[in-house]
C-alpha atoms as a PDB file:
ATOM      1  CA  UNK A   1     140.416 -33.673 105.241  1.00  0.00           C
ATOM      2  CA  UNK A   2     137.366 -32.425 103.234  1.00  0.00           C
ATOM      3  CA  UNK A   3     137.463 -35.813 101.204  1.00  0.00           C
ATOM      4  CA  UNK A   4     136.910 -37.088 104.621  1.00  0.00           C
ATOM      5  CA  UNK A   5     134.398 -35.016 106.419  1.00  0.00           C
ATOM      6  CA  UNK A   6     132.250 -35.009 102.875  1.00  0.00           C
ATOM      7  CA  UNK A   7     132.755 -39.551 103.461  1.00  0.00           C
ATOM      8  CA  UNK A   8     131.324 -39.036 107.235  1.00  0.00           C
ATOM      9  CA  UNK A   9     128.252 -36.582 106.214  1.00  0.00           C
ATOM     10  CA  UNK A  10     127.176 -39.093 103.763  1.00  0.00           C
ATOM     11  CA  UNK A  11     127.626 -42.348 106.039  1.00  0.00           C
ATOM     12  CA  UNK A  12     125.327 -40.142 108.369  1.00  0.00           C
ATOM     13  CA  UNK A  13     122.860 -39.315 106.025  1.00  0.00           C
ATOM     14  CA  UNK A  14     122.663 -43.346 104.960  1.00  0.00           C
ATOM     15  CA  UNK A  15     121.717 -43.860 108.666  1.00  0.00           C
ATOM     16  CA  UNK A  16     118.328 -44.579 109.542  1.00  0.00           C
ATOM     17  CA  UNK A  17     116.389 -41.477 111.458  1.00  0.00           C
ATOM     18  CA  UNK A  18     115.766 -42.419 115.538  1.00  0.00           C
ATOM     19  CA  UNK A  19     112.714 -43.299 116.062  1.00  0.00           C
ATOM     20  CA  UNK A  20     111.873 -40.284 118.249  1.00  0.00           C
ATOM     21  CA  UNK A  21     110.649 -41.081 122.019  1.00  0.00           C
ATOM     22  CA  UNK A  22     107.014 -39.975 123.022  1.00  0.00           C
ATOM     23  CA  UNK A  23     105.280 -39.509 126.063  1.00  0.00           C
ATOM     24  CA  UNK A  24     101.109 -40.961 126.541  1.00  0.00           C
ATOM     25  CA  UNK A  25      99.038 -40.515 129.465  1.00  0.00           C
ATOM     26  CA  UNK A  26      96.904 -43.333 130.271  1.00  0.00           C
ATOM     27  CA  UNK A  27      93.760 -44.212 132.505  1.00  0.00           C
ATOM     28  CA  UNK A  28      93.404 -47.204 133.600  1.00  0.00           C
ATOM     29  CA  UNK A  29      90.890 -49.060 135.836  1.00  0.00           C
ATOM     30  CA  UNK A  30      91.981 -49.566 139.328  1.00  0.00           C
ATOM     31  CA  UNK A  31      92.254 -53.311 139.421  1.00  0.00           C
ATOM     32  CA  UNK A  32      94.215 -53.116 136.655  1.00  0.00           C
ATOM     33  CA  UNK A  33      97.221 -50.647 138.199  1.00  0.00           C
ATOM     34  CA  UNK A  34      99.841 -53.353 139.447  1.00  0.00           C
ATOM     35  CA  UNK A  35      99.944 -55.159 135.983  1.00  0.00           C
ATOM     36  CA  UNK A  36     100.128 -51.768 133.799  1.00  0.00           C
ATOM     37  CA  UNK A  37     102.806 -50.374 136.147  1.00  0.00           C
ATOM     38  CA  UNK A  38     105.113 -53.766 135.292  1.00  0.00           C
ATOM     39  CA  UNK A  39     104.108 -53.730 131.739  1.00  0.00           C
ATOM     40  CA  UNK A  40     105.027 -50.207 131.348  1.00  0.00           C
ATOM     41  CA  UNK A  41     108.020 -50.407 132.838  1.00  0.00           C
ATOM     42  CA  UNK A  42     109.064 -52.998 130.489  1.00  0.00           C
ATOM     43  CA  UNK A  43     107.417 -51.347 127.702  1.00  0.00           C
ATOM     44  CA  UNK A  44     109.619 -48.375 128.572  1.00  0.00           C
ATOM     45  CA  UNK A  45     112.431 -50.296 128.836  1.00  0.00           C
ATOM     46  CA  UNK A  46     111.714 -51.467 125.210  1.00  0.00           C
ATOM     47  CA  UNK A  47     110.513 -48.823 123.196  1.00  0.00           C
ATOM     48  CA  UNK A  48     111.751 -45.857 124.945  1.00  0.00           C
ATOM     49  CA  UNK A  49     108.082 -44.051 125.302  1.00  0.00           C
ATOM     50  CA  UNK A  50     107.412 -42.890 128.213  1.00  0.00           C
ATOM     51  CA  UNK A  51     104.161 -43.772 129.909  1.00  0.00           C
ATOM     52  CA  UNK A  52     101.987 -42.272 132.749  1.00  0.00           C
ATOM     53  CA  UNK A  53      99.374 -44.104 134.580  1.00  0.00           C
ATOM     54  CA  UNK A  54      96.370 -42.491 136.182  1.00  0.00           C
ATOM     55  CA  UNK A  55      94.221 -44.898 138.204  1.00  0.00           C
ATOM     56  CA  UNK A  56      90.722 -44.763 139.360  1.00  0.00           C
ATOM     57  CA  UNK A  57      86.832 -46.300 138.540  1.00  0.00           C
ATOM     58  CA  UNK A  58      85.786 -47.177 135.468  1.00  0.00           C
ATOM     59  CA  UNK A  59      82.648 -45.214 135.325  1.00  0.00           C
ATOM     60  CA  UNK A  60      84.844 -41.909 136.686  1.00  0.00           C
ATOM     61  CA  UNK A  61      87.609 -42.316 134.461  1.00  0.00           C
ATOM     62  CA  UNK A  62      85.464 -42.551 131.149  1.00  0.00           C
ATOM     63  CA  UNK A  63      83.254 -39.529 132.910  1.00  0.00           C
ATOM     64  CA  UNK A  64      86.458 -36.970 132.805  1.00  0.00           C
ATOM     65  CA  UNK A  65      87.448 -38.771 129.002  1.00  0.00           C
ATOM     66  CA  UNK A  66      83.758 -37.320 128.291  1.00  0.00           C
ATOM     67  CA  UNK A  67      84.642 -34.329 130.054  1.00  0.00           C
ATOM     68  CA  UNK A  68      87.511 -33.323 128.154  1.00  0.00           C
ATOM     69  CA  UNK A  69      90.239 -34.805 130.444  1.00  0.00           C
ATOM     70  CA  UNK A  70      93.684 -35.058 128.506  1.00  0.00           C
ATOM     71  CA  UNK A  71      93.876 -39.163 128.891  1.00  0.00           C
ATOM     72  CA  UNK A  72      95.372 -41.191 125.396  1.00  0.00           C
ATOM     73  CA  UNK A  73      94.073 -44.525 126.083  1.00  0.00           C
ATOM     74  CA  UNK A  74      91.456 -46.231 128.337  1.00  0.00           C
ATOM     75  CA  UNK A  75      92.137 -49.234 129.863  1.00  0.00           C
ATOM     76  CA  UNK A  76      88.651 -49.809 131.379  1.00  0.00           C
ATOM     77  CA  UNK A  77      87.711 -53.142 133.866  1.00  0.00           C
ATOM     78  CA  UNK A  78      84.794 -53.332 131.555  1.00  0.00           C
ATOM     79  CA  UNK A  79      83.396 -52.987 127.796  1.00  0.00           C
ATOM     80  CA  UNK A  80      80.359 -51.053 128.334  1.00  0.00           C
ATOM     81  CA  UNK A  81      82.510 -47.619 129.206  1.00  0.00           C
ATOM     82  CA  UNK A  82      84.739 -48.312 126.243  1.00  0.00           C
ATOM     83  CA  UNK A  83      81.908 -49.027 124.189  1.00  0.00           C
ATOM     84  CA  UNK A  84      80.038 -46.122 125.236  1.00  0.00           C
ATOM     85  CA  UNK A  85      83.246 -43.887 124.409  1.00  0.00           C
ATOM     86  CA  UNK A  86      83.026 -44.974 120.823  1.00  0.00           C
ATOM     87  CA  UNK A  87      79.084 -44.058 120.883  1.00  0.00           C
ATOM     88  CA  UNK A  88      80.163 -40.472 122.036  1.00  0.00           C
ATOM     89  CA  UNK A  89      82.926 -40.202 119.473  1.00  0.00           C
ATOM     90  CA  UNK A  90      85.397 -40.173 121.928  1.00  0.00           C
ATOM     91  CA  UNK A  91      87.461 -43.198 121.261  1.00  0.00           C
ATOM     92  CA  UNK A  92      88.391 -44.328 118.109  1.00  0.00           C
ATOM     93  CA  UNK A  93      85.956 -47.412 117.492  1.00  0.00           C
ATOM     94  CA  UNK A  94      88.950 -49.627 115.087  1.00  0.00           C
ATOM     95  CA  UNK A  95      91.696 -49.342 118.411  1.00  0.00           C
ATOM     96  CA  UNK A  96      89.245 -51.170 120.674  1.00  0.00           C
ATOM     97  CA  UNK A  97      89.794 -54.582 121.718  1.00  0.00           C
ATOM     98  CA  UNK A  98      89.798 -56.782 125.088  1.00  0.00           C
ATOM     99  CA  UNK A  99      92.981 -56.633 126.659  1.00  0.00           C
ATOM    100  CA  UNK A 100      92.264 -58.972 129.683  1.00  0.00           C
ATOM    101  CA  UNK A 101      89.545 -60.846 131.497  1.00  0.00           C
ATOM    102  CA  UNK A 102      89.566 -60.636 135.195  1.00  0.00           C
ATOM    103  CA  UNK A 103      88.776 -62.708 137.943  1.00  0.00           C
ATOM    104  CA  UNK A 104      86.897 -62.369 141.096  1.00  0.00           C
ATOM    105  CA  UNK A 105      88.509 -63.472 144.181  1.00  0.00           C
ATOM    106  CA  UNK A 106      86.783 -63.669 148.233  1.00  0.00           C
ATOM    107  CA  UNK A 107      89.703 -62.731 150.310  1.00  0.00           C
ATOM    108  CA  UNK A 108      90.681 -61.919 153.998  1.00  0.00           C
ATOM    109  CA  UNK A 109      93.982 -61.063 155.362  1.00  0.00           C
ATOM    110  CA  UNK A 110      93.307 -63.735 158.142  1.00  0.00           C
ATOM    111  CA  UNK A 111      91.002 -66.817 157.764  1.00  0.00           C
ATOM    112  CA  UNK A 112      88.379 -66.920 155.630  1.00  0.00           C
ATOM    113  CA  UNK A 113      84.833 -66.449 157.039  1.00  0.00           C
ATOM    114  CA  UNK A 114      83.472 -69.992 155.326  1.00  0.00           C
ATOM    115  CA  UNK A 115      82.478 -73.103 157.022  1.00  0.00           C
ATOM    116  CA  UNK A 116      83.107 -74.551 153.800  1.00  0.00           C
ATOM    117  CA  UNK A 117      85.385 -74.321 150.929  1.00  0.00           C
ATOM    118  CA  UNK A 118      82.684 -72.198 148.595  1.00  0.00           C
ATOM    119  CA  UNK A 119      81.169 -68.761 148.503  1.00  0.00           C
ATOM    120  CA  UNK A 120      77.794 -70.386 149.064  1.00  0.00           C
ATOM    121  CA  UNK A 121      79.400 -71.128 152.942  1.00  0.00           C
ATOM    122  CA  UNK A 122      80.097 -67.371 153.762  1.00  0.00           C
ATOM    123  CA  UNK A 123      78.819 -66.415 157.258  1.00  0.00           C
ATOM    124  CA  UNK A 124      79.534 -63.492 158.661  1.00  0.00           C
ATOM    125  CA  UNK A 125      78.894 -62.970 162.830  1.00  0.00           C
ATOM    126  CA  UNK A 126      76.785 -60.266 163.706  1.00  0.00           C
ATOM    127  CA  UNK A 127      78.771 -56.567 163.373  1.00  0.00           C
ATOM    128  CA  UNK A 128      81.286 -58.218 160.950  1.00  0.00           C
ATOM    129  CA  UNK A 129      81.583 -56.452 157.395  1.00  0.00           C
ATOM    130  CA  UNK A 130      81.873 -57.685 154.029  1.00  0.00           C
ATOM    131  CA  UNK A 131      83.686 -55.807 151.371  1.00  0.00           C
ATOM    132  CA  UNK A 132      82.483 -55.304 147.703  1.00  0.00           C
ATOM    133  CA  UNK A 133      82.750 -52.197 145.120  1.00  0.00           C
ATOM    134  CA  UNK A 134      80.195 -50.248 143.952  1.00  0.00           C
ATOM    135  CA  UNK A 135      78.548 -51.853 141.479  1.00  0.00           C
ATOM    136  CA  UNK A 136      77.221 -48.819 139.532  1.00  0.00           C
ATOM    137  CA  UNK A 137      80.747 -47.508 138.990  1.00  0.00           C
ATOM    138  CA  UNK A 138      83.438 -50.663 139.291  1.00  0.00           C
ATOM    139  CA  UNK A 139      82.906 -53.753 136.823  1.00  0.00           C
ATOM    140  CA  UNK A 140      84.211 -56.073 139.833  1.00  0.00           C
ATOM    141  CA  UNK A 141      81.494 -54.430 142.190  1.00  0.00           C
ATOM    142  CA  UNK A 142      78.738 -55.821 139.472  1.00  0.00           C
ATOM    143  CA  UNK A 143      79.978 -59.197 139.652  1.00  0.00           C
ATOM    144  CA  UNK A 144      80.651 -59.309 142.878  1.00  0.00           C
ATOM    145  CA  UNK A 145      76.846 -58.757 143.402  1.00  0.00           C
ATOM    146  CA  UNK A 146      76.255 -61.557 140.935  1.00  0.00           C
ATOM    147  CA  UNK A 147      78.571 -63.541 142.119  1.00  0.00           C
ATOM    148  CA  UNK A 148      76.197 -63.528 146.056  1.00  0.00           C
ATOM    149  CA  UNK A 149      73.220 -63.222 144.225  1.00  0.00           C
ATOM    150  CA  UNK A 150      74.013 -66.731 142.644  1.00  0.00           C
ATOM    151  CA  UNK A 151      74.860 -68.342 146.055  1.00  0.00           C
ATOM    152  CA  UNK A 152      72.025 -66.778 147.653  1.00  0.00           C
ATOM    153  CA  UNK A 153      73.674 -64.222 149.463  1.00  0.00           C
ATOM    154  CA  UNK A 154      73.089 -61.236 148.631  1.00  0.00           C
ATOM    155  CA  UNK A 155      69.770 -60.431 150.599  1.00  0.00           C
ATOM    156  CA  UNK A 156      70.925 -62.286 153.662  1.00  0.00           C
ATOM    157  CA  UNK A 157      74.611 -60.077 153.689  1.00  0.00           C
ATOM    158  CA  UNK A 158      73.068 -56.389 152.495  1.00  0.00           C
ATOM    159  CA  UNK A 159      72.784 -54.940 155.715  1.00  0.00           C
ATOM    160  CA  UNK A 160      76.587 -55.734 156.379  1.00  0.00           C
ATOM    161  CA  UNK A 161      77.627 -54.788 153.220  1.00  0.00           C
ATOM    162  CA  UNK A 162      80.624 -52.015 152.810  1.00  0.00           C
ATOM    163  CA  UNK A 163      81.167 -50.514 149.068  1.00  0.00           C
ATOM    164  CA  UNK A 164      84.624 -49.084 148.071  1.00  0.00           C
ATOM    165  CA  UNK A 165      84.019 -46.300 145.076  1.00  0.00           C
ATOM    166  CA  UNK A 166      86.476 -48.610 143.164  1.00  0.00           C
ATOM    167  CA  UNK A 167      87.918 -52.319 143.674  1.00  0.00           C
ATOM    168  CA  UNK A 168      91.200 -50.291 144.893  1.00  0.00           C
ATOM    169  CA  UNK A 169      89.160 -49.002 148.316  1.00  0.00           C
ATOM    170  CA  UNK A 170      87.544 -52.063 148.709  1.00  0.00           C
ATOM    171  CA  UNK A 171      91.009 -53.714 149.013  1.00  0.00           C
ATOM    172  CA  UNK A 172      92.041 -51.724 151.678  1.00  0.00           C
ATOM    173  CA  UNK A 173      88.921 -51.849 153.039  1.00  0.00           C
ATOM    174  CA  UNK A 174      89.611 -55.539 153.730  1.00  0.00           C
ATOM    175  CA  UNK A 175      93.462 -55.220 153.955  1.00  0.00           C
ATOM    176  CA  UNK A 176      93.116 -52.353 157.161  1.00  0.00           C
ATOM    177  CA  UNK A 177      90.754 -54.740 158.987  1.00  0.00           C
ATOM    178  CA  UNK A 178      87.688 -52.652 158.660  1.00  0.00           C
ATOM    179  CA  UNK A 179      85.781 -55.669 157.256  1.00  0.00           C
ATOM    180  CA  UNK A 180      86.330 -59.544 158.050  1.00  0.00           C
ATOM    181  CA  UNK A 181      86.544 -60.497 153.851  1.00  0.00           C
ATOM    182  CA  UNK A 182      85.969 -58.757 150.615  1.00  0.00           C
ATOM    183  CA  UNK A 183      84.952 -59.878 147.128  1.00  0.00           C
ATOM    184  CA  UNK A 184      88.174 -58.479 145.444  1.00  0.00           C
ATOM    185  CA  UNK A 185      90.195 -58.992 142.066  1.00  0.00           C
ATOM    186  CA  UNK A 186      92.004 -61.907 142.093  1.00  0.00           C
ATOM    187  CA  UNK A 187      95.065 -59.592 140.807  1.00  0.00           C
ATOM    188  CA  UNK A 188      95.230 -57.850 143.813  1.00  0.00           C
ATOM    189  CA  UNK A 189      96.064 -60.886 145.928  1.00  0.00           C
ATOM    190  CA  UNK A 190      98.223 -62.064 143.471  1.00  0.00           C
ATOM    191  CA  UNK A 191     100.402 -58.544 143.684  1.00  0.00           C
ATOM    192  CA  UNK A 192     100.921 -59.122 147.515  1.00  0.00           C
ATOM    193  CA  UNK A 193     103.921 -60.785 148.812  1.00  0.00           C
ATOM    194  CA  UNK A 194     103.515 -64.110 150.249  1.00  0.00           C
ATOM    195  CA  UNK A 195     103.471 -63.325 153.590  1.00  0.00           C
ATOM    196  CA  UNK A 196     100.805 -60.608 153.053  1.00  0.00           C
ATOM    197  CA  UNK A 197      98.470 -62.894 150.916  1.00  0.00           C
ATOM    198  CA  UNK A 198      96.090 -64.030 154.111  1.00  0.00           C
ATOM    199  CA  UNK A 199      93.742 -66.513 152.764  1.00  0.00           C
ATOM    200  CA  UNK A 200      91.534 -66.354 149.527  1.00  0.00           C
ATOM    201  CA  UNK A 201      89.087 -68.517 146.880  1.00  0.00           C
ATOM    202  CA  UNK A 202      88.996 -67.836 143.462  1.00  0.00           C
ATOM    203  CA  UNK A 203      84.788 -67.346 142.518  1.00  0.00           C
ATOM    204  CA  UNK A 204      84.193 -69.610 139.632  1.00  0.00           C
ATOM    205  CA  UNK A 205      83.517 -67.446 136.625  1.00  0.00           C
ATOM    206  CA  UNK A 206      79.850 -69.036 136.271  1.00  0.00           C
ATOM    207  CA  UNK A 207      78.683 -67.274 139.351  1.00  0.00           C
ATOM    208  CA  UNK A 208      79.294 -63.775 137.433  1.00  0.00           C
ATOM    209  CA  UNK A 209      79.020 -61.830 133.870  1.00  0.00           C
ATOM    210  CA  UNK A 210      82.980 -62.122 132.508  1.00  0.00           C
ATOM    211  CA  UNK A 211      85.305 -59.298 133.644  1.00  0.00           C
ATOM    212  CA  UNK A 212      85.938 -58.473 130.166  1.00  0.00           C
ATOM    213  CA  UNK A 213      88.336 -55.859 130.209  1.00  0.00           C
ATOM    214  CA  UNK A 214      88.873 -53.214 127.267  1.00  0.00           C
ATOM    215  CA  UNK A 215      91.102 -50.609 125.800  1.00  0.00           C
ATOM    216  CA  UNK A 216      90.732 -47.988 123.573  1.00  0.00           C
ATOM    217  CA  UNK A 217      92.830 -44.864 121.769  1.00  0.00           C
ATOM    218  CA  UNK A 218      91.032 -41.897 122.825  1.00  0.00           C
ATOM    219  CA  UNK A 219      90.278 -39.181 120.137  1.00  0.00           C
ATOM    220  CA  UNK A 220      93.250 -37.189 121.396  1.00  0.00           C
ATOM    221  CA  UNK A 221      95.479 -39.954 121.586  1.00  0.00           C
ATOM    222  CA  UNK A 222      94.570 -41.298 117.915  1.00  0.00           C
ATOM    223  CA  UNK A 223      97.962 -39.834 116.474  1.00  0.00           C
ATOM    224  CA  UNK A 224      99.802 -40.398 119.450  1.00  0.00           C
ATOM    225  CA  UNK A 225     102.762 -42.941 118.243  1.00  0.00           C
ATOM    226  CA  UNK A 226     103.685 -43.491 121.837  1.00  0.00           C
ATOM    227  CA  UNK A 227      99.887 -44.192 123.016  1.00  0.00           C
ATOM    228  CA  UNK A 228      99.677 -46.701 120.268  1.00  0.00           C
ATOM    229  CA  UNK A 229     102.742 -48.276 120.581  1.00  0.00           C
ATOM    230  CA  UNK A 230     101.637 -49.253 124.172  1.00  0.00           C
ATOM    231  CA  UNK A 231      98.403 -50.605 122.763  1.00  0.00           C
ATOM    232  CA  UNK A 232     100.491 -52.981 120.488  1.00  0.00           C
ATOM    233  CA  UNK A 233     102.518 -53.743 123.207  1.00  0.00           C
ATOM    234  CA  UNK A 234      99.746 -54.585 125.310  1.00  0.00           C
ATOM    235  CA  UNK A 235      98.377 -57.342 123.091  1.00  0.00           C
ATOM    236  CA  UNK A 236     102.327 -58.929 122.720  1.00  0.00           C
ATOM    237  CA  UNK A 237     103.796 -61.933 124.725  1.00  0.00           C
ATOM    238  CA  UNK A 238     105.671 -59.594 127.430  1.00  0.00           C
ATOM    239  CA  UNK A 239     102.616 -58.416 128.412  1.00  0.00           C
ATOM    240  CA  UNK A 240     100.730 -61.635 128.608  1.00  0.00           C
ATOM    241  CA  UNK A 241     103.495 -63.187 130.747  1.00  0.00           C
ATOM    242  CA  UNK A 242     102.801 -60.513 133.372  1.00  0.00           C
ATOM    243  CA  UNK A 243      98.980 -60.666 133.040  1.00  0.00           C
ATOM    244  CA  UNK A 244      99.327 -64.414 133.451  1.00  0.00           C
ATOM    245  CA  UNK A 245     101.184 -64.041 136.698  1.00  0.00           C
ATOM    246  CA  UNK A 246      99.262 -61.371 138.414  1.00  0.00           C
ATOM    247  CA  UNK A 247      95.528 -63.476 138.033  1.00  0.00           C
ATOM    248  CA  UNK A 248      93.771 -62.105 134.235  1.00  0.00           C
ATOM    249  CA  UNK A 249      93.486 -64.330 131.581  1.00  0.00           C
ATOM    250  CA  UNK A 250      95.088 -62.363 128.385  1.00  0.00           C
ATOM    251  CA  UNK A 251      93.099 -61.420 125.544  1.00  0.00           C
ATOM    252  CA  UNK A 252      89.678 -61.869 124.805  1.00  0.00           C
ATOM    253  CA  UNK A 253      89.108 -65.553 126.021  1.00  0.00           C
END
């Protein structure tokens, strides 16, 4: 019997140590929540981390990273609040990269206001209300004013003009009738059922700046193995597949 036990303690000493499971908080941009909830929940699935999202603006997520707010990674809709997190020292410059460019989309949940099939046809009637973000604190709001700039539009449509703090309000916005179309993410659409999709255009990515969207390790989250497991993860063919299917292009094309 001791022969024995003393044969079992060293098989279980030849065993490899489990890897040990971690936990990461992430923020992540709002047009960006439905595709980071499915990759994390296959992520989960794979590596056994465990992963929690907290949504909101660009601009107001990388303000509370500044402030001190206990995030692990960024997933911004942008570069410039990634970028200016490395400035600051608080992201670590050599984890950044683009994760996913993102497209713009003109959607209503019934028909489209357009007596064409471009954004240059939008007409709204008189007391009907477009949808955009806010284009001082959501990527998508910035090219959404580009994007009617470029077709002449923007001017003409100001006064009826709605701004969601994020491309998440402007959504609903749109999707709870309180305006007739909105300049949206293309993801967002995508993420609806069928039956929900109402009626939409993709805006031709000449019309805007790119959506390039980046990620970053915070400072706090630079030895976090779970936080940069995810970031690995993020850049692997899993993750692409469900990028590709919810409207981003993966990677920094």
């Amino acid at each position: 019997m001791l022969v024995l036990a003393a044969v079992v303690l060293v098989l279980m000493a030849a065993q490899p140590a489990p890897v040990r499971a971690g936990e990461a908080l992430v923020a992540v941009a709002t047009n960006f929540l439905e595709p980071a909830r499915k990759i994390v929940e296959q992520f989960e699935k794979d590596s056994g981390h465990r992963i929690t999202l907290a949504g909101g603006s660009s601009g107001k997520l990388a303000a509370q990273i500044l402030h001190g707010a206990p995030f692990d990674v960024f997933l911004s809709a942008d570069q410039e609040r990634v970028g200016l997190l490395v400035e600051r020292q608080a992201a670590v410059a050599d984890s950044r990269f683009t994760y996913a460019r993102g497209q713009l989309a003109l959607w209503s949940a019934d028909k489209l206001p357009l007596t064409g099939d471009h954004l240059g046809s939008l007409k709204l009637a008189a007391g009907e209300r477009m949808a955009i973000a806010n284009a001082r604190l959501a990527p998508y709001g910035l090219a959404a004013e580009q994007a009617l700039k470029a077709a002449g539009l923007l001017d003409l449509l100001r006064p009826q003009l709605v701004y969601g703090e994020n491309i998440g309000q402007t959504f609903s916005v749109v999707a709870t009738g309180n305006a007739r179309a909105g300049l949206v993410a293309l993801s967002q659409v995508m993420s609806l059922p069928d039956s929900a999709r109402g009626n939409w255009i993709v805006v031709p990515d000449d019309m805007h700046d790119p959506i390039r969207q980046d990620a970053a390790l915070t400072v706090r989250g630079s030895s976090n193995e779970a936080a940069r497991a995810f970031l690995d993860y993020l850049m692997g063919p899993r993750a692409r597949r469900i990028m590709a299917g919810l409207g981003y292009v993966a990677g920094a094309q």
